[in-house]
Protein backbone atom coordinates (compact mmCIF):
# COMPACT_ATOMS: atom_id res chain seq x y z
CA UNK A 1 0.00 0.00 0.00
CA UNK A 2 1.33 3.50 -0.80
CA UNK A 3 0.53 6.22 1.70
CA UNK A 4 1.11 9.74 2.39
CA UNK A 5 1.84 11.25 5.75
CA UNK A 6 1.00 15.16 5.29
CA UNK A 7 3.18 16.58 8.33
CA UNK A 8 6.92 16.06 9.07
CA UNK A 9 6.88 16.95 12.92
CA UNK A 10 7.14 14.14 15.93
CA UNK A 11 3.83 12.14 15.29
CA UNK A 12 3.58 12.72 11.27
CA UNK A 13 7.72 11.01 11.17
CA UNK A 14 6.41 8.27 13.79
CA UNK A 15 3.26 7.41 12.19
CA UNK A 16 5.33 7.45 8.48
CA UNK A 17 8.48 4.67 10.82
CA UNK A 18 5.44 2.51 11.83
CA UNK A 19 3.94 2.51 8.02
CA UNK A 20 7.39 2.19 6.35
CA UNK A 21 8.35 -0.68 9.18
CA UNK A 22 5.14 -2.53 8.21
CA UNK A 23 5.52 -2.79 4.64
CA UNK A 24 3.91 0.36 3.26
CA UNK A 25 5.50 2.36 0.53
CA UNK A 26 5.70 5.92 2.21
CA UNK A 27 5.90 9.78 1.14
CA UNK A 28 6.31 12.77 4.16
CA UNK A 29 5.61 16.00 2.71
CA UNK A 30 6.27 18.45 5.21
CA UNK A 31 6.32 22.68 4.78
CA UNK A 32 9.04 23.65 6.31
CA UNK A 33 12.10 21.31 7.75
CA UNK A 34 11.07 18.05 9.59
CA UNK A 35 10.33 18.90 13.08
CA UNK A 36 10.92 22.32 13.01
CA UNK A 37 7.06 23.06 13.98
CA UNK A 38 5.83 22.54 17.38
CA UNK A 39 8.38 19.03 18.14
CA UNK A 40 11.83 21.04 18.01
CA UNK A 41 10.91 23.32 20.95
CA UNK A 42 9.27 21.59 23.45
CA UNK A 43 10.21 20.22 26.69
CA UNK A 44 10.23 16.31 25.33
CA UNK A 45 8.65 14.83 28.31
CA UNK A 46 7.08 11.36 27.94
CA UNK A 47 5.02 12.09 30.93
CA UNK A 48 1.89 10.04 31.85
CA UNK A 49 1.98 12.09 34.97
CA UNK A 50 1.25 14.91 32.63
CA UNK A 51 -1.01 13.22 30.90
CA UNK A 52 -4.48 14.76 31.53
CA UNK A 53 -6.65 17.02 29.37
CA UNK A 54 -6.28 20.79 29.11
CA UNK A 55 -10.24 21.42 29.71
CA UNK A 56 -10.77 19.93 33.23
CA UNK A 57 -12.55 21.40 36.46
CA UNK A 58 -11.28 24.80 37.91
CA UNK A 59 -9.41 25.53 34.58
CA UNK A 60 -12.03 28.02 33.96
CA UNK A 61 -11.98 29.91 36.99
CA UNK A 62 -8.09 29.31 36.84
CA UNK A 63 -8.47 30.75 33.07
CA UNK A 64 -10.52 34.19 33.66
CA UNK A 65 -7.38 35.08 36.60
CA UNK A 66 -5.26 34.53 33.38
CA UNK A 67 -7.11 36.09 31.00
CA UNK A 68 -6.34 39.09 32.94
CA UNK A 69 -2.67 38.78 32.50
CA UNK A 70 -1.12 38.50 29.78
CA UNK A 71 1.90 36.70 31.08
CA UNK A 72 -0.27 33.99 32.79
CA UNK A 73 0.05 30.13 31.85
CA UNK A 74 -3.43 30.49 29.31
CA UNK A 75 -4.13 32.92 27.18
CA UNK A 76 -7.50 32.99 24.47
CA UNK A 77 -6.81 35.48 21.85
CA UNK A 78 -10.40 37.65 21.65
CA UNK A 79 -11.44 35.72 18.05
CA UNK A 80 -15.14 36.46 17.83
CA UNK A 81 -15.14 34.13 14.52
CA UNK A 82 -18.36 31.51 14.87
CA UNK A 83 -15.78 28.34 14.61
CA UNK A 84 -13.55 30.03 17.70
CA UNK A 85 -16.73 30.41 19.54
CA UNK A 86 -17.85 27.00 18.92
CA UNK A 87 -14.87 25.34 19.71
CA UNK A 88 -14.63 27.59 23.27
CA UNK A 89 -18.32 26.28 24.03
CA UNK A 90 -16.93 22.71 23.28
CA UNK A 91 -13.88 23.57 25.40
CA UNK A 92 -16.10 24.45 28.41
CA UNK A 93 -18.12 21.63 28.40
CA UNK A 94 -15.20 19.23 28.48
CA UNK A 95 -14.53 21.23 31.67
CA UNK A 96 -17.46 19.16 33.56
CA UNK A 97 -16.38 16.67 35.27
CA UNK A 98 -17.43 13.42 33.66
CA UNK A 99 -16.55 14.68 30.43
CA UNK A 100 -12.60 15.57 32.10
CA UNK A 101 -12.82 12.16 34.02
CA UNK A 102 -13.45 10.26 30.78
CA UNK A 103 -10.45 11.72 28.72
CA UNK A 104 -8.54 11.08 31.71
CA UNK A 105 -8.96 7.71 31.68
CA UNK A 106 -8.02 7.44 27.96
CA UNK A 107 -4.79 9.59 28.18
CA UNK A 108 -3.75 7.85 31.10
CA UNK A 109 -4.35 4.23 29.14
CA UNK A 110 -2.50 5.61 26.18
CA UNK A 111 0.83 6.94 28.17
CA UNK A 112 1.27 3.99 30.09
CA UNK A 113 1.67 2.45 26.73
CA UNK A 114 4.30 5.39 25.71
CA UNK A 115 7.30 4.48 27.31
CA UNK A 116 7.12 0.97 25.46
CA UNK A 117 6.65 2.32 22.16
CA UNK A 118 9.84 4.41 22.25
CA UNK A 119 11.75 1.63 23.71
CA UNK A 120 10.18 -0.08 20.67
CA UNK A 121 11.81 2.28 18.51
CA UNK A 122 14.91 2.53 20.09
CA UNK A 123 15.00 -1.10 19.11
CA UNK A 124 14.38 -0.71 15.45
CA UNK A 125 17.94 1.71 15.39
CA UNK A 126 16.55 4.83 15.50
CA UNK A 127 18.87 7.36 17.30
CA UNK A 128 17.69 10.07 19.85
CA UNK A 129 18.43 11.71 23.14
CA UNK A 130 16.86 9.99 26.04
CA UNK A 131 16.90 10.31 29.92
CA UNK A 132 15.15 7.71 31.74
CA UNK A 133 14.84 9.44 34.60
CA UNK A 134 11.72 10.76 37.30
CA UNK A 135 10.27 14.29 36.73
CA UNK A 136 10.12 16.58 40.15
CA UNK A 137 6.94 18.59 41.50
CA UNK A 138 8.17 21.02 43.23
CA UNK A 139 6.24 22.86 45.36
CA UNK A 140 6.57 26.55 47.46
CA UNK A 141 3.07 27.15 48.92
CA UNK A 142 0.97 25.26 50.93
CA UNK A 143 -1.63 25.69 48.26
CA UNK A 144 0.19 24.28 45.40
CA UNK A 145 1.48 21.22 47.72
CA UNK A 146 -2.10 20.32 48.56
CA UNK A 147 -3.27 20.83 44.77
CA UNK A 148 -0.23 18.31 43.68
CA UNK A 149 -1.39 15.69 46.18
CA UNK A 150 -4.89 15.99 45.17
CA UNK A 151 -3.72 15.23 41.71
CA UNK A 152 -1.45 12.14 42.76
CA UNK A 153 -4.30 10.99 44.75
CA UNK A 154 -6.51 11.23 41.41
CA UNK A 155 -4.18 9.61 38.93
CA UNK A 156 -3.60 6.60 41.84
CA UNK A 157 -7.57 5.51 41.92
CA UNK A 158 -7.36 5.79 37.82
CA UNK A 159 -4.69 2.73 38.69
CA UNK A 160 -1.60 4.69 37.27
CA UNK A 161 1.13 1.68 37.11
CA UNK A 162 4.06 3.70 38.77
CA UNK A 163 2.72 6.26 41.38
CA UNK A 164 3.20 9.62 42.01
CA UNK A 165 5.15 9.55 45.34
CA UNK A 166 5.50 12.20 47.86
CA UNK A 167 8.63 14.08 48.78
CA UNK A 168 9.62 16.27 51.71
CA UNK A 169 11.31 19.42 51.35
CA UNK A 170 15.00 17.68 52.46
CA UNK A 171 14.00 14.78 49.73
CA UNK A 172 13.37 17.38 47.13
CA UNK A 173 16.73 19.56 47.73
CA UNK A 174 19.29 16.02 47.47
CA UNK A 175 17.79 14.97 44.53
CA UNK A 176 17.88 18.90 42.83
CA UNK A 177 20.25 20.82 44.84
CA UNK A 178 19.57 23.54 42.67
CA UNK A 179 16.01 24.51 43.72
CA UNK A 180 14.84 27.38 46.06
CA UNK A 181 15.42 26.30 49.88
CA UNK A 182 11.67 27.68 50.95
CA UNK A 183 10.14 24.53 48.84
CA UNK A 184 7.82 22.79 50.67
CA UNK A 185 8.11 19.23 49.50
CA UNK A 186 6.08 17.77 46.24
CA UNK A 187 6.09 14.64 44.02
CA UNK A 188 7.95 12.15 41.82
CA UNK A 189 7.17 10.85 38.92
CA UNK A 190 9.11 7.62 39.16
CA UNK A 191 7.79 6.48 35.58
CA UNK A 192 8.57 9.58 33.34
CA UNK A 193 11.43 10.11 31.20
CA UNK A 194 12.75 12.74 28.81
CA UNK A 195 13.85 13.11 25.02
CA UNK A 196 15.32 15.80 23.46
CA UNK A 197 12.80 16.77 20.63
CA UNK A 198 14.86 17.70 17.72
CA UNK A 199 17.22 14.37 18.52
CA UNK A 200 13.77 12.29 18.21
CA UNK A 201 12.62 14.27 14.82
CA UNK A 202 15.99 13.94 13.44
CA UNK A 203 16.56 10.22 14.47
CA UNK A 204 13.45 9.36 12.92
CA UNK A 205 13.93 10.99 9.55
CA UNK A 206 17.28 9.50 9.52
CA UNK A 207 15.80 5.94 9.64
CA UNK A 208 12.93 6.80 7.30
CA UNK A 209 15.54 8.23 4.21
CA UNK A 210 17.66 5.27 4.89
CA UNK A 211 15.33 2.69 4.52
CA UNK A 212 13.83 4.42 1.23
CA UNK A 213 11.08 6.58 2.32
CA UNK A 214 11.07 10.02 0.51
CA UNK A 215 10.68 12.64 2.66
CA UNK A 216 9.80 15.80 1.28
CA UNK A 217 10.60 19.06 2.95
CA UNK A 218 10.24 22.67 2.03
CA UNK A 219 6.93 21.03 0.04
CA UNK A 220 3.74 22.26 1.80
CA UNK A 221 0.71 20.44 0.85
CA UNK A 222 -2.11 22.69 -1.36
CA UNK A 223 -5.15 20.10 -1.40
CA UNK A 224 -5.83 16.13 -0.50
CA UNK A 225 -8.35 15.43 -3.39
CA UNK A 226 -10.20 11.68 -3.62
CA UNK A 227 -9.35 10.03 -7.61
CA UNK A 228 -11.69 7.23 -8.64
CA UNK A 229 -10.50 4.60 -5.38
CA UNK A 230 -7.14 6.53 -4.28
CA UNK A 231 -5.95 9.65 -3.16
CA UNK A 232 -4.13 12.99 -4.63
CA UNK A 233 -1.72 14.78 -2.45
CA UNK A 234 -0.50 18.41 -4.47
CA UNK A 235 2.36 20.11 -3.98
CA UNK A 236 4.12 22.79 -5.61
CA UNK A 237 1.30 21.86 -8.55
CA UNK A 238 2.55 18.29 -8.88
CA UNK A 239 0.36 15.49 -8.00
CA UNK A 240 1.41 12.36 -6.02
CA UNK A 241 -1.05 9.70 -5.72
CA UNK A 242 -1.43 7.20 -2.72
CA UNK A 243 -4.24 4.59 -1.66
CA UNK A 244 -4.13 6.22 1.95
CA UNK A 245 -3.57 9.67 3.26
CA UNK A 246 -2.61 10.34 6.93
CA UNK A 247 -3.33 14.31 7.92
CA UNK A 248 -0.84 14.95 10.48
CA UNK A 249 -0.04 18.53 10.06
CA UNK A 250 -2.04 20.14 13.51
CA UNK A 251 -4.07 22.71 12.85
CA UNK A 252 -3.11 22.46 8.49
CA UNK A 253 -5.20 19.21 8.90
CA UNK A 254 -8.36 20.99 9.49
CA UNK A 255 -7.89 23.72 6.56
CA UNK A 256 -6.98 20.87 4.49
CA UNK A 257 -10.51 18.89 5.61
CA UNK A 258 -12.12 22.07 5.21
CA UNK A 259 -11.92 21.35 1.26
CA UNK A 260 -14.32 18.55 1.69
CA UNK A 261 -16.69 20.33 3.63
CA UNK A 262 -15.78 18.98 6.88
CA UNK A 263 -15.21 21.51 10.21
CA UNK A 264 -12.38 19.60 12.66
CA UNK A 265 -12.51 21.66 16.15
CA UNK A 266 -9.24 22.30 16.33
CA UNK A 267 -7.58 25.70 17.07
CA UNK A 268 -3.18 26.73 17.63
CA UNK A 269 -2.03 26.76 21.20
CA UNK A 270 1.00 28.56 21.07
CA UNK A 271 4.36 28.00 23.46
CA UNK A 272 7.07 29.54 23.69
CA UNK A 273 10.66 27.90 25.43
CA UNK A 274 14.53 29.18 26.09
CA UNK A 275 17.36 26.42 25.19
CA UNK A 276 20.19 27.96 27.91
CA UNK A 277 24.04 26.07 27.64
CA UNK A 278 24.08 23.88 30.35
CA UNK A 279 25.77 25.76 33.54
CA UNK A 280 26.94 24.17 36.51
CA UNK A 281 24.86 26.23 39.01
CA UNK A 282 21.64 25.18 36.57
CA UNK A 283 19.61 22.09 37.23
CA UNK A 284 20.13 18.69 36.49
CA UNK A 285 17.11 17.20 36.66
CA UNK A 286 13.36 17.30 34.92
CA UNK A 287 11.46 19.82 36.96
CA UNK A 288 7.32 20.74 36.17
CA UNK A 289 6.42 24.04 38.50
CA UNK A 290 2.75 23.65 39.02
CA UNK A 291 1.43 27.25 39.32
CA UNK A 292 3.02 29.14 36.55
CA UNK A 293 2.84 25.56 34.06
CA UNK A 294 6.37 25.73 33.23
CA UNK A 295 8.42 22.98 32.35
CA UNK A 296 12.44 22.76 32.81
CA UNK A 297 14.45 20.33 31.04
CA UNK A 298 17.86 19.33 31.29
CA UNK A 299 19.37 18.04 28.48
CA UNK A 300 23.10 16.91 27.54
CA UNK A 301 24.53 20.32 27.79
CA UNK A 302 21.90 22.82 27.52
CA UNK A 303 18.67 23.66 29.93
CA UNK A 304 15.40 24.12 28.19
CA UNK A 305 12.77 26.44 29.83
CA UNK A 306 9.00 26.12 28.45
CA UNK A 307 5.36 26.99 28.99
CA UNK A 308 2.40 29.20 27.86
CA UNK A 309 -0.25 28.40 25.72
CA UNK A 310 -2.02 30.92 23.42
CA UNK A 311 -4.88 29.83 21.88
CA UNK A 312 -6.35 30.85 18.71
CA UNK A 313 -2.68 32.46 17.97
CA UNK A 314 -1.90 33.43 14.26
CA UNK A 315 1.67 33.87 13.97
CA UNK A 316 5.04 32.56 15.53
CA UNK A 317 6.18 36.29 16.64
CA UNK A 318 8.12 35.83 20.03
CA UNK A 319 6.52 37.67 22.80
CA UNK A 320 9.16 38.95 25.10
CA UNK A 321 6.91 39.32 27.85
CA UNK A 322 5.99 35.34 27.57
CA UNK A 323 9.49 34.55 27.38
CA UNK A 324 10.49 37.00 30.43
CA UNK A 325 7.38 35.04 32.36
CA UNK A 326 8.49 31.28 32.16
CA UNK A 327 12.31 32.57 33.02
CA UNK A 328 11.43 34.50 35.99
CA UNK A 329 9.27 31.47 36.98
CA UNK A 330 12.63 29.48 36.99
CA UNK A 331 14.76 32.06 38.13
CA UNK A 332 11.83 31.85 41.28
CA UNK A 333 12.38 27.95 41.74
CA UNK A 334 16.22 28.18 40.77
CA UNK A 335 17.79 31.39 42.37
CA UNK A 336 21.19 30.31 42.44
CA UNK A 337 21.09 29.28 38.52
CA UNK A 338 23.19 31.46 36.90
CA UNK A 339 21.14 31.51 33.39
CA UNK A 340 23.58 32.32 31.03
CA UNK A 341 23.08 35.41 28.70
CA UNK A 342 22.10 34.50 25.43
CA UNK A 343 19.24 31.63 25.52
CA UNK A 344 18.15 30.08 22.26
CA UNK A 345 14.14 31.65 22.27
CA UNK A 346 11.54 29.23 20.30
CA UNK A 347 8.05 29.68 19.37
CA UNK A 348 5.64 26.79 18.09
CA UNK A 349 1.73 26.09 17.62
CA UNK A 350 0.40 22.83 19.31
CA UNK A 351 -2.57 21.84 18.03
CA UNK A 352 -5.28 21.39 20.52
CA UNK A 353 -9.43 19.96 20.08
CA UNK A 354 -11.82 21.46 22.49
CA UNK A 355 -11.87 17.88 24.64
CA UNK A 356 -8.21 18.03 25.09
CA UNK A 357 -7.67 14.51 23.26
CA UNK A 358 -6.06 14.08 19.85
CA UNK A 359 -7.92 13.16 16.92
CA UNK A 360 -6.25 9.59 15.82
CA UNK A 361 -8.06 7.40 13.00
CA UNK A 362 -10.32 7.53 9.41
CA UNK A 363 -12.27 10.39 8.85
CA UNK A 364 -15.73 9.67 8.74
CA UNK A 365 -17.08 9.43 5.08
CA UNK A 366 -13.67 9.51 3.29
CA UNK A 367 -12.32 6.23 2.74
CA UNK A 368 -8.77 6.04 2.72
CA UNK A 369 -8.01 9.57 4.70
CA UNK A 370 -7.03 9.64 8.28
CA UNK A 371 -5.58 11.82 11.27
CA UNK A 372 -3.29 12.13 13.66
CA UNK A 373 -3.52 15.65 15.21
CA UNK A 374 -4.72 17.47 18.46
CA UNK A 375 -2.32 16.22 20.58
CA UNK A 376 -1.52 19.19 22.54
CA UNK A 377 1.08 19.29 24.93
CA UNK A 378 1.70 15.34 24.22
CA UNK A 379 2.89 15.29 20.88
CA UNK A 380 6.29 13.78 22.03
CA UNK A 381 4.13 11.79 24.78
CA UNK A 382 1.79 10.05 22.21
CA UNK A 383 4.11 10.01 18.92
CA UNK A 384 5.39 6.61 18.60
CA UNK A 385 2.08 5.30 19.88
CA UNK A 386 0.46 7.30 17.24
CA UNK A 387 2.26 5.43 14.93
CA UNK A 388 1.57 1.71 16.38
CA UNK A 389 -2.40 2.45 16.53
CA UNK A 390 -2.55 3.69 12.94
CA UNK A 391 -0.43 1.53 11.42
CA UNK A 392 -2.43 -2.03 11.71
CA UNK A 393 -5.51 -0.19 11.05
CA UNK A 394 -4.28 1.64 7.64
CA UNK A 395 -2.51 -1.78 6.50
CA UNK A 396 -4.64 -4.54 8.26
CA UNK A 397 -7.73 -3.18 9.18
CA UNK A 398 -6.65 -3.72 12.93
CA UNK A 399 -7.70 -1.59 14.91
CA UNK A 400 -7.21 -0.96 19.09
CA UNK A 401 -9.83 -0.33 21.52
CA UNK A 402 -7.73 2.37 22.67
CA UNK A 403 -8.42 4.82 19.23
CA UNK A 404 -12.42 4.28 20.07
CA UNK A 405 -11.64 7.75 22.58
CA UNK A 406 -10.00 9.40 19.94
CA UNK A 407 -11.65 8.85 17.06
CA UNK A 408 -12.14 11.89 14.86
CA UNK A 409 -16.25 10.93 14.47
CA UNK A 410 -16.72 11.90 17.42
CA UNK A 411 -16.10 15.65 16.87
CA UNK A 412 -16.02 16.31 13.24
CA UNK A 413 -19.12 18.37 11.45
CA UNK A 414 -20.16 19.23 8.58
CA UNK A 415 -21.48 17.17 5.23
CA UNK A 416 -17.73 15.03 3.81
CA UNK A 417 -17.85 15.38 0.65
CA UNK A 418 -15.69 13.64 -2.30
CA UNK A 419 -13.56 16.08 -3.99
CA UNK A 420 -12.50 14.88 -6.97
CA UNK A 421 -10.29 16.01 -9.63
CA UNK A 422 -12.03 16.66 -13.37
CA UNK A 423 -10.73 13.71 -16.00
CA UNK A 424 -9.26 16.39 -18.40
CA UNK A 425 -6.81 17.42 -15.71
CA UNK A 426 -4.33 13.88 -15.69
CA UNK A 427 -4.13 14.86 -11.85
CA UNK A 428 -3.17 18.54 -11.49
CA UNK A 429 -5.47 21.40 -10.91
C-alpha cells in the first residue's frame, strides 16, 4: 500500500516509521524542515503524569485570573469568529467533570503504553536523546502542595502503574540541589522520562531516508483530493497519488478537511521555550512548576525552559513578555542558577481539540483519509504510539480499543464530501 503522511513533525515522522516498518511504501511531505514546527521546541517529556486534558474542572476559573494577564500560563486570543466560539463552548463543556474524568482515563491508558513504544523504537535503530529518569513537583506554597497531592491521589484511583510519590522538602533539595530552599516538598514521577525533541525528529527521519522513504521538505501540501479509489496529495502543482492519506499537520489538517466540507474543532495553542548552555549552578534534573505551568528540562549540555499556551494564535512572533514570564518562573524555583546570557528563544503552535484529546483514526465518510492531530502538549508523549495504533488499522484493518476515545467521528461536522479532480486534468489542478 502507498501512503502519504502530510506533516513532518514528531507524530507525522512516527506514524510514516510505523507505516514504512510494516511494509507500506511511504511519502512525508512536510512545509518547512522536519520537526521544526511545534516538536523542536518543546520540553520532550514522555510524561503520563502529565497526561491529563487541558479542559478539566477549575481551569475556567483558573483561566478568567489569566485572562487578565497576559503573562499567565493560558491565554484565548479575543477571536469572535463563529468556529472560535464554537470550539470555546466545546472547550467548556469538556470542563465538567465526567466529560474531564473520561479523557482522563483514555490519556492515562495511552501513556502507560508510551514508554514501550519508544523503547520499541529505540530497538528498530533509531537514534535520539533519552533520559530515563523521574520528573520533580516542586512545590513553594501550601496551596500548590495540597493541589499536587490531590492530583497524585486522582491519577492513583485511575490505577496509574508507577505512582506519584511524595517528597519532603529535604528529599526534594538532594535529589535537585539547585532549587529554592523555601520549597515545601512535592512529588515524583518515578515512571517519566525525557527526550530531546529535535534528537527524536531527526533520528526518525534518519531511519525513514535510509530505509527508502522520501521525505519531502520545504513542500507544503495545497489540497488532498479523492481520484476514482485513491488519493491525490499536491504540492508545488505536482500530484502524487497514494491509496491512503494520513493528515498529520495540527491545525493544516483541518484547513486541508475544510476542502471537503468537513469543520475539525481544532484551534493553535501557542508555546514559547529558552534552550540555555548547560551551567553548573543550573539544574540537572526534569522539573514541572505547578502554578506558573512551566516545564524545565535538562538536556546533555543545555537547559530548556518552556510553557504558555495561546490559543487561537496566528503567527510565531516571540513575545518577550511570555518569554520573560516562564524565566522569571525558573529564576523563582532556581535562584542560584546562573542563566547564562544568550538563551536560544523558540516559538511553536500545538494543536489542541476542544476535549483536550487528539484526533487519531479515518475520517468519517472519506475512505482512505485519516488523522493524527490534536495532541496538545503530548505530541512527544503520544508520537510513537500514534504510529503503532494507525499503522495495523491503515494496512490490516486492525484496529485498538484504545483509538475508540480518539476517534475523529466523534467531533467532526459538517457534510464530507468527495472532492474529486475533473478527467481532463491527468491529476493537477
Amino acid at each position: 500500500m502507498r501512503v502519504i503522511v502530510v506533516g513532518g513533525g514528531a507524530v507525522g515522522l512516527c506514524v510514516a516509521e510505523a507505516l514504512a516498518g510494516r511494509g507500506a511504501e511511504v511519502t512525508v511531505f512536510e512545509r518547512n524542515r522536519c520537526g521544526a514546527g511545534a516538536s523542536s521546541g518543546n520540553a520532550g517529556w514522555i510524561t503520563p503524569s502529565l497526561a491529563v486534558p487541558v479542559p478539566g474542572p477549575g481551569v475556567i476559573v483558573e483561566s478568567l485570573r489569566w485572562l487578565v494577564n497576559p503573562s499567565g500560563p493560558l491565554w484565548i486570543h479575543p477571536t469572535p469568529s463563529p468556529a472560535m466560539l464554537a470550539w470555546t463552548a466545546r472547550f467548556l463543556a469538556g470542563c465538567r467533570r465526567p466529560a474531564y474524568r473520561r479523557g482522563l482515563v483514555a490519556l492515562q491508558r495511552a501513556s502507560a503504553l508510551a514508554g514501550p513504544a519508544f523503547d520499541r523504537l529505540a530497538e528498530r535503530g533509531v537514534g535520539f536523546e533519552l533520559h530515563d529518569e523521574p520528573l520533580l513537583y516542586p512545590a513553594f506554597a501550601r496551596s500548590e502542595l495540597e493541589h499536587l497531592w490531590h492530583v497524585s491521589d486522582e491519577l492513583r484511583e485511575l490505577g496509574l502503574t508507577r505512582p506519584l510519590d511524595r517528597l519532603s522538602a529535604g528529599e526534594l533539595l538532594e535529589l535537585e540541589p539547585a532549587l529554592d530552599r523555601g520549597v515545601l516538598g512535592g512529588l515524583i514521577a518515578r515512571g517519566d522520562r525525557r527526550v530531546r525533541p529535535e534528537t527524536l525528529c531527526a533520528g526518525v527521519a534518519k531511519a525513514l531516508v535510509s530505509g527508502g522513504v522520501e521525505v519531502l521538505e520545504h513542500s507544503p501540501v495545497s489540497a488532498v483530493v479523492r481520484d476514482r479509489s485513491s488519493w491525490i496529495v499536491e504540492s508545488r502543482s505536482v500530484a502524487h497519488h497514494a491509496d491512503a492519506v494520513v493528515l498529520a499537520g495540527g491545525v493544516a489538517s483541518a484547513e486541508l478537511l475544510s476542502e471537503h466540507g468537513l469543520r475539525l474543532p481544532i484551534v493553535a495553542a501557542k508555546g514559547y521555550s529558552r534552550t540555555y548552555p548547560a551551567d553548573p549552578t543550573g539544574p540537572r534534573r526534569a522539573l514541572y512548576l505547578e502554578a506558573p505551568k512551566v516545564a524545565i528540562s535538562a538536556f546533555e549540555g543545555a537547559v530548556r525552559v518552556s510553557g504558555t499556551l495561546e490559543l487561537g494564535a496566528r503567527g510565531l512572533a516571540l513575545s518577550r513578555r511570555r518569554l520573560t514570564a516562564i524565566t522569571g518562573a525558573a529564576q523563582r524555583a532556581l535562584p542560584g542558577w546562573r542563566m547564562p546570557a544568550h538563551p536560544y528563544d523558540w516559538a511553536g503552535m500545538r494543536s489542541l481539540s476542544p476535549d483536550g484529546l487528539p484526533f487519531i483514526g479515518p475520517v468519517p465518510g472519506l475512505d482512505g483519509l485519516h488523522l493524527a492531530a490534536g495532541h496538545a502538549t503530548l505530541g512527544i508523549t503520544l508520537a510513537p504510539l500514534t504510529g503503532e495504533l494507525l499503522a495495523p488499522l491503515l494496512l490490516e484493518g486492525r484496529r485498538s480499543e484504545l483509538l475508540d476515545a480518539f476517534d475523529p467521528a466523534r467531533a467532526i461536522a459538517g457534510r464530507g464530501r468527495v472532492q474529486r479532480l475533473p478527467a481532463t486534468t491527468g491529476g493537477l489542478r
